[in-house]
C-alpha atoms as a PDB file:
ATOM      1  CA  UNK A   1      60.454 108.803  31.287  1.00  0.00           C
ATOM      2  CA  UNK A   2      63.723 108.002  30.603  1.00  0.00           C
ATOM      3  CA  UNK A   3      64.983 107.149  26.840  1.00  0.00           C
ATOM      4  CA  UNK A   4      64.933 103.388  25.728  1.00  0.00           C
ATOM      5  CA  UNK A   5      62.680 102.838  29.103  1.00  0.00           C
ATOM      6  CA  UNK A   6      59.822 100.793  28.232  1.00  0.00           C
ATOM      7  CA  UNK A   7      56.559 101.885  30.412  1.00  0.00           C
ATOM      8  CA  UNK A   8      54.993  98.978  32.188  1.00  0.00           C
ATOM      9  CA  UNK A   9      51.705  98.170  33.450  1.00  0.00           C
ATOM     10  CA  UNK A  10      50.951  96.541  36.350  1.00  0.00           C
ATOM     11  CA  UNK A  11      50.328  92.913  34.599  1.00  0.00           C
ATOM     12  CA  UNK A  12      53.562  93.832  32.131  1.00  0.00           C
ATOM     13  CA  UNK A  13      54.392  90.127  29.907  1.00  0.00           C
ATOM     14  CA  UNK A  14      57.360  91.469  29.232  1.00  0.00           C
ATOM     15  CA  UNK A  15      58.590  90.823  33.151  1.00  0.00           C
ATOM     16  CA  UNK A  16      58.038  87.170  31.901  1.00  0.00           C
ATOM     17  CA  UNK A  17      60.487  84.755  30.770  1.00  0.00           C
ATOM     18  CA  UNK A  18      59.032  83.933  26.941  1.00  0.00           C
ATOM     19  CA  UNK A  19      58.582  80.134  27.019  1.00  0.00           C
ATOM     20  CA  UNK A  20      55.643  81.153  30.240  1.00  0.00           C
ATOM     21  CA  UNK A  21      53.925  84.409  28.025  1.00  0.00           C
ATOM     22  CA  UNK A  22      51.285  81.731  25.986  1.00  0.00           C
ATOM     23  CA  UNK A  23      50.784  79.470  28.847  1.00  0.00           C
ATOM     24  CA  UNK A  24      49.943  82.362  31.256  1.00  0.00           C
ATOM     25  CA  UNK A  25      47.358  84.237  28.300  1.00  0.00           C
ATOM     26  CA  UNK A  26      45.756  80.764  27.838  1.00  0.00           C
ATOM     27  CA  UNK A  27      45.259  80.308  31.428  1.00  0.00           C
ATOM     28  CA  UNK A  28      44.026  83.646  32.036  1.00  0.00           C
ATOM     29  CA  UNK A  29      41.964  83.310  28.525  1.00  0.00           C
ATOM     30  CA  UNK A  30      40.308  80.511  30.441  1.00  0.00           C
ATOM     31  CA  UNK A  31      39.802  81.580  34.196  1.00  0.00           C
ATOM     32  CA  UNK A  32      37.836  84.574  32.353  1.00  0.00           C
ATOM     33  CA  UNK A  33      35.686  81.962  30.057  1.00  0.00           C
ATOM     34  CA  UNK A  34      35.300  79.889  33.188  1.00  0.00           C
ATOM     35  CA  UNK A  35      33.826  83.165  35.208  1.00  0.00           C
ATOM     36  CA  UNK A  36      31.990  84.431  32.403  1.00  0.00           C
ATOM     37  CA  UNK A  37      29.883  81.211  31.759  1.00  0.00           C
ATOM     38  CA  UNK A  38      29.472  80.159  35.432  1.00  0.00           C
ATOM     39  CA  UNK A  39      27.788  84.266  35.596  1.00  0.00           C
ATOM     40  CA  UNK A  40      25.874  83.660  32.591  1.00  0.00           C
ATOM     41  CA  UNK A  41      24.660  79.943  33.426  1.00  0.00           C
ATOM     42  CA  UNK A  42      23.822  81.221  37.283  1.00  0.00           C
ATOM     43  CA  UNK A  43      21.623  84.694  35.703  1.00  0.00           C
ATOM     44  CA  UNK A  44      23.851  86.461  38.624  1.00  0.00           C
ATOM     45  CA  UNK A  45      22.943  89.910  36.731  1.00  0.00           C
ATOM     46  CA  UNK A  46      19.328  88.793  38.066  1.00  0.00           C
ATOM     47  CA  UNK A  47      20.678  88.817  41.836  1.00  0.00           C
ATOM     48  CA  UNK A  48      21.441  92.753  41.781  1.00  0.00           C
ATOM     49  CA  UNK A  49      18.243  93.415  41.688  1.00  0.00           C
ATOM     50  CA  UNK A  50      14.996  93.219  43.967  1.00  0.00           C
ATOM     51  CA  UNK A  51      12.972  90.789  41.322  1.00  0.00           C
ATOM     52  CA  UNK A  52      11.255  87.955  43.715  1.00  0.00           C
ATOM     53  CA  UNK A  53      11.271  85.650  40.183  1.00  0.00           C
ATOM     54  CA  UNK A  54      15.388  86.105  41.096  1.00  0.00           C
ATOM     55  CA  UNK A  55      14.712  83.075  43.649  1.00  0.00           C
ATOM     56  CA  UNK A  56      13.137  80.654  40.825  1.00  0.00           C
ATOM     57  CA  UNK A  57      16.790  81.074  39.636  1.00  0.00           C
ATOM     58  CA  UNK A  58      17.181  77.754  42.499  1.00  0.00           C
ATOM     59  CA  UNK A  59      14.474  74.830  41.600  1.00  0.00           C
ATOM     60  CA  UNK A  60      14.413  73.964  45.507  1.00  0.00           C
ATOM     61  CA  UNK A  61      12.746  77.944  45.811  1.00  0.00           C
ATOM     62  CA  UNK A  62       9.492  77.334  43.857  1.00  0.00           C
ATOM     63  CA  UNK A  63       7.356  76.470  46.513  1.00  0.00           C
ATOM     64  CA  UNK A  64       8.055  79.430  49.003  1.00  0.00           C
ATOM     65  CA  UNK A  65       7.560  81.512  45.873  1.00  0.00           C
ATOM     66  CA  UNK A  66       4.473  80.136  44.776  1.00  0.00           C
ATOM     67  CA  UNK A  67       3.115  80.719  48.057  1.00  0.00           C
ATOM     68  CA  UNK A  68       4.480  84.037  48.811  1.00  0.00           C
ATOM     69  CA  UNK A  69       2.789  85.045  45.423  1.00  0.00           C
ATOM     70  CA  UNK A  70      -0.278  83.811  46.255  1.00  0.00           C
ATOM     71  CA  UNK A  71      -0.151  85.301  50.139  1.00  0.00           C
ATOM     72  CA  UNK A  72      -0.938  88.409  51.508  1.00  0.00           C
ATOM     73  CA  UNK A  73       2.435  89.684  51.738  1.00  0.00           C
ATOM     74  CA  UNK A  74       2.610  89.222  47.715  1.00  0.00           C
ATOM     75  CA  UNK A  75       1.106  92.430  47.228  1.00  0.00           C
ATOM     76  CA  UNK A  76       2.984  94.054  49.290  1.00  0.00           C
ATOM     77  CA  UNK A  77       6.341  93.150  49.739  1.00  0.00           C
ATOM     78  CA  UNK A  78       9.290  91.524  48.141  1.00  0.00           C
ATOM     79  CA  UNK A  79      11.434  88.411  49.060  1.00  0.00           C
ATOM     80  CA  UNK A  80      14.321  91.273  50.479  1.00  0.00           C
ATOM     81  CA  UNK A  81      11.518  93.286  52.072  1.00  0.00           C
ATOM     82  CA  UNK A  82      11.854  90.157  54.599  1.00  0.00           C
ATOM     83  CA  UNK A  83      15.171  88.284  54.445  1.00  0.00           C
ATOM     84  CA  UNK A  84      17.817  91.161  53.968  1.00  0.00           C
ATOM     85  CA  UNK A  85      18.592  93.766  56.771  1.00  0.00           C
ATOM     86  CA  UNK A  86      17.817  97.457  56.129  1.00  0.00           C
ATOM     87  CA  UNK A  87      19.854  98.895  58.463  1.00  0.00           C
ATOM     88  CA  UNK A  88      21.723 100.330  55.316  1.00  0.00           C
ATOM     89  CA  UNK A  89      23.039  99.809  52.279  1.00  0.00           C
ATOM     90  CA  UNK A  90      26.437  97.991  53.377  1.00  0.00           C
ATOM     91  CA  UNK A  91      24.449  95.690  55.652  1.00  0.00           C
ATOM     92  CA  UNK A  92      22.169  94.552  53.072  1.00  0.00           C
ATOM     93  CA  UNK A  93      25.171  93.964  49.997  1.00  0.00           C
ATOM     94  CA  UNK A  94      27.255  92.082  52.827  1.00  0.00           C
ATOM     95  CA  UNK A  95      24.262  90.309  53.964  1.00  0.00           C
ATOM     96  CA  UNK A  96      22.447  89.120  50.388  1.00  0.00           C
ATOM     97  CA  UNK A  97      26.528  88.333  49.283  1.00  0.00           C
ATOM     98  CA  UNK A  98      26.820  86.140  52.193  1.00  0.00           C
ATOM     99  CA  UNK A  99      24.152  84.257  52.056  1.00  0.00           C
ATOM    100  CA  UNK A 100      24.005  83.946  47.995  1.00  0.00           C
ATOM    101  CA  UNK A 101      27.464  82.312  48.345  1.00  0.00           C
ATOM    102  CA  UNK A 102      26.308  79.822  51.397  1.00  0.00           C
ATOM    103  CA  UNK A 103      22.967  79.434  48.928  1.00  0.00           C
ATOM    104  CA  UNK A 104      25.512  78.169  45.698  1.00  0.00           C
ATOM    105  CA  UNK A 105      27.853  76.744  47.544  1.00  0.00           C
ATOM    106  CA  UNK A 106      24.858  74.663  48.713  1.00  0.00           C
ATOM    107  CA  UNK A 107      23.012  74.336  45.977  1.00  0.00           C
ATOM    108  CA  UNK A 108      26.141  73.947  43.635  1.00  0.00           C
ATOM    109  CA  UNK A 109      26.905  70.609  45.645  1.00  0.00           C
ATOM    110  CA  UNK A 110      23.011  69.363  45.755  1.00  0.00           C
ATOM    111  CA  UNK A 111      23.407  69.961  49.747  1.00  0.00           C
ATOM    112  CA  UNK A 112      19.581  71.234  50.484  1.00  0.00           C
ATOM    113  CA  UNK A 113      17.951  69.818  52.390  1.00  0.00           C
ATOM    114  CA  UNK A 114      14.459  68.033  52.147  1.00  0.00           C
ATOM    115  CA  UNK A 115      12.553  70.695  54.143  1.00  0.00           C
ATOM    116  CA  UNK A 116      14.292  74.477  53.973  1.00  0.00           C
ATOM    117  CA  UNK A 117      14.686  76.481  56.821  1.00  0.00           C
ATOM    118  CA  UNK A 118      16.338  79.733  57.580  1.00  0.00           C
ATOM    119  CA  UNK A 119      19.836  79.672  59.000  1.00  0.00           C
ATOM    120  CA  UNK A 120      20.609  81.476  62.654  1.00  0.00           C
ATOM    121  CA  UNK A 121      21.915  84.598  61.099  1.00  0.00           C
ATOM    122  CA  UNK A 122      18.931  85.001  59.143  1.00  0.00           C
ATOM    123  CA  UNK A 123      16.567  84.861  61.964  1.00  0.00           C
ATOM    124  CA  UNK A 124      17.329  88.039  63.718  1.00  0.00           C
ATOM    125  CA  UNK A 125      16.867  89.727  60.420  1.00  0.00           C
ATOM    126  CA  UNK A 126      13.591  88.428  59.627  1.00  0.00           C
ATOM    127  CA  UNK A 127      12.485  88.979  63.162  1.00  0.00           C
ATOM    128  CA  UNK A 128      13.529  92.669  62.739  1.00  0.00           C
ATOM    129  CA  UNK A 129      12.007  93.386  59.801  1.00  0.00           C
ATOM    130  CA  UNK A 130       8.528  91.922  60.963  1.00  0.00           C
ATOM    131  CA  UNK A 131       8.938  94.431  63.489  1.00  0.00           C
ATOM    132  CA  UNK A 132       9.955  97.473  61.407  1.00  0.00           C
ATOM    133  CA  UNK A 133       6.958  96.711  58.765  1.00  0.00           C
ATOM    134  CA  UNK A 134       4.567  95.870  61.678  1.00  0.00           C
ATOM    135  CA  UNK A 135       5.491  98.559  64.290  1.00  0.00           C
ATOM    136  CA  UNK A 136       2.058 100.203  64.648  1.00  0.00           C
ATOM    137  CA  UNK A 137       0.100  96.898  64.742  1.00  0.00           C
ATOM    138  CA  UNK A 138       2.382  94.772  67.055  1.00  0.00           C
ATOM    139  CA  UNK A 139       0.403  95.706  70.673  1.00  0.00           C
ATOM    140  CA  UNK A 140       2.457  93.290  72.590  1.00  0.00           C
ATOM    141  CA  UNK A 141       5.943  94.277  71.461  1.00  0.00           C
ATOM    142  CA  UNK A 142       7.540  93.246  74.717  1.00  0.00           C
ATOM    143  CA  UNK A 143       6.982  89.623  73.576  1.00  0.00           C
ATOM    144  CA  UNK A 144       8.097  90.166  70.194  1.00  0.00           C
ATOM    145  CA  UNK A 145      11.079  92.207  71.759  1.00  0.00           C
ATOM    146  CA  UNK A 146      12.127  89.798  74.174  1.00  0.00           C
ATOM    147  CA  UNK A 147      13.794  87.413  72.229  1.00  0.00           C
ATOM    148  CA  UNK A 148      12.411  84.155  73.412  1.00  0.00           C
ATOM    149  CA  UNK A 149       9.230  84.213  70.623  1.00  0.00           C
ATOM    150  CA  UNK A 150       9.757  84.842  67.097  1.00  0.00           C
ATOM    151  CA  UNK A 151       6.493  86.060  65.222  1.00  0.00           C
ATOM    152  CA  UNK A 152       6.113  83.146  63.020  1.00  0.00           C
ATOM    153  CA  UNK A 153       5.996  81.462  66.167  1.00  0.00           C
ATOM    154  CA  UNK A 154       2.226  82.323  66.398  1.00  0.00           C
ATOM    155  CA  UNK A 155       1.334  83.515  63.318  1.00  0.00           C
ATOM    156  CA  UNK A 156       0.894  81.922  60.182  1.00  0.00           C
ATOM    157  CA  UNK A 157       4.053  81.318  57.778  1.00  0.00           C
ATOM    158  CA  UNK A 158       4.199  83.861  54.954  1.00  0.00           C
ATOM    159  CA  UNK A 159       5.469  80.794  52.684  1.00  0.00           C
ATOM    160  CA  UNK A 160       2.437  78.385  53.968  1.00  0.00           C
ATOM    161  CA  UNK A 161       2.992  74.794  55.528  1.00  0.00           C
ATOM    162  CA  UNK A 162       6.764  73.548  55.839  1.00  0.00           C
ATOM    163  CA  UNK A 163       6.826  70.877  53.316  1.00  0.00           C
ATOM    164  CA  UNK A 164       9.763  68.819  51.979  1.00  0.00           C
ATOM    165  CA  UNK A 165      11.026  69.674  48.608  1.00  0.00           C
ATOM    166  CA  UNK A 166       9.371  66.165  47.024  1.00  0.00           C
ATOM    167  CA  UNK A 167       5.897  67.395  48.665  1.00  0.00           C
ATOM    168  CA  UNK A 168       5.611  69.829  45.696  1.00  0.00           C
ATOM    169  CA  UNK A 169       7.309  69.018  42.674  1.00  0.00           C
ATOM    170  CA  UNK A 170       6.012  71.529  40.233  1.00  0.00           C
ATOM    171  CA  UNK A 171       4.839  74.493  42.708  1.00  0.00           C
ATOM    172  CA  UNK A 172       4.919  76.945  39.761  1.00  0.00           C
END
């Protein structure tokens, strides 16, 4: 480096006129509070991870919780078992990113509706992974396959009856 050269970072204050060095800290001091407590208040640590209790994070979530505990597919499986491709590893971070933001973008302007119900994208992705799980007991895949039925179409809802968010109050 050449004498009486200063070395620079890539953020260097010293680039900035003086009378804009304290506004620009402050600022930044407070974008980074901002972020911090929005992560903290939203337990977003909790949506790394594969933790079903993750979805009680949203209050409109408790009843397809409550009766995904208390179904058969409690025992076995976990919320992204179902509602997160597996196709691998990139799919499913893109896909659960995706659809967190649309979820607290949503939720974060009280836009849920009264009775929830899974958005297009997330239908093909449900649908596949009632196939991949169910392979060796589906004997007429060629309906399931075809496009036109979905498998909740004849059998029972893993989260119970459809009911509006007022139906159950205090589901857990």
């Amino acid at each position: 480096m050449a004498a009486g050269r200063k070395a620079t970072g890539w953020f260097a204050l010293e680039r900035v006129a003086p009378r804009w060095r304290w506004p620009i800290l402050v600022a930044f001091a407070l974008l980074l509070g901002l972020g911090l407590a929005t992560a903290r208040a939203s337990n977003a640590a909790s949506y790394l991870s594969d933790d079903p209790a993750t979805c009680l994070n949203c209050h409109v979530m408790r009843n397809a919780y409550a009766t995904w505990m208390h179904g058969s597919h409690g025992r076995v499986a976990v919320c992204n078992d179902c509602h997160v491709p597996h196709v691998n590893p990139v799919a499913k971070v893109a896909f659960k990113g995706g659809d967190g933001m649309r979820h607290s973008y949503v939720f974060t302007l009280h836009g849920e509706p009264q009775v929830l119900r899974m958005n297009r994208a997330a239908v093909p992705v449900v649908q596949g992974n009632c196939e991949r799980c169910h392979a060796a007991q589906l004997a007429m895949i060629r309906l399931a396959a075809s496009g036109e039925r979905r498998c909740w179409d004849c059998h029972e809802n893993v989260h119970g009856d459809v009911r509006s968010l007022s139906a159950t109050p205090h589901a857990f």
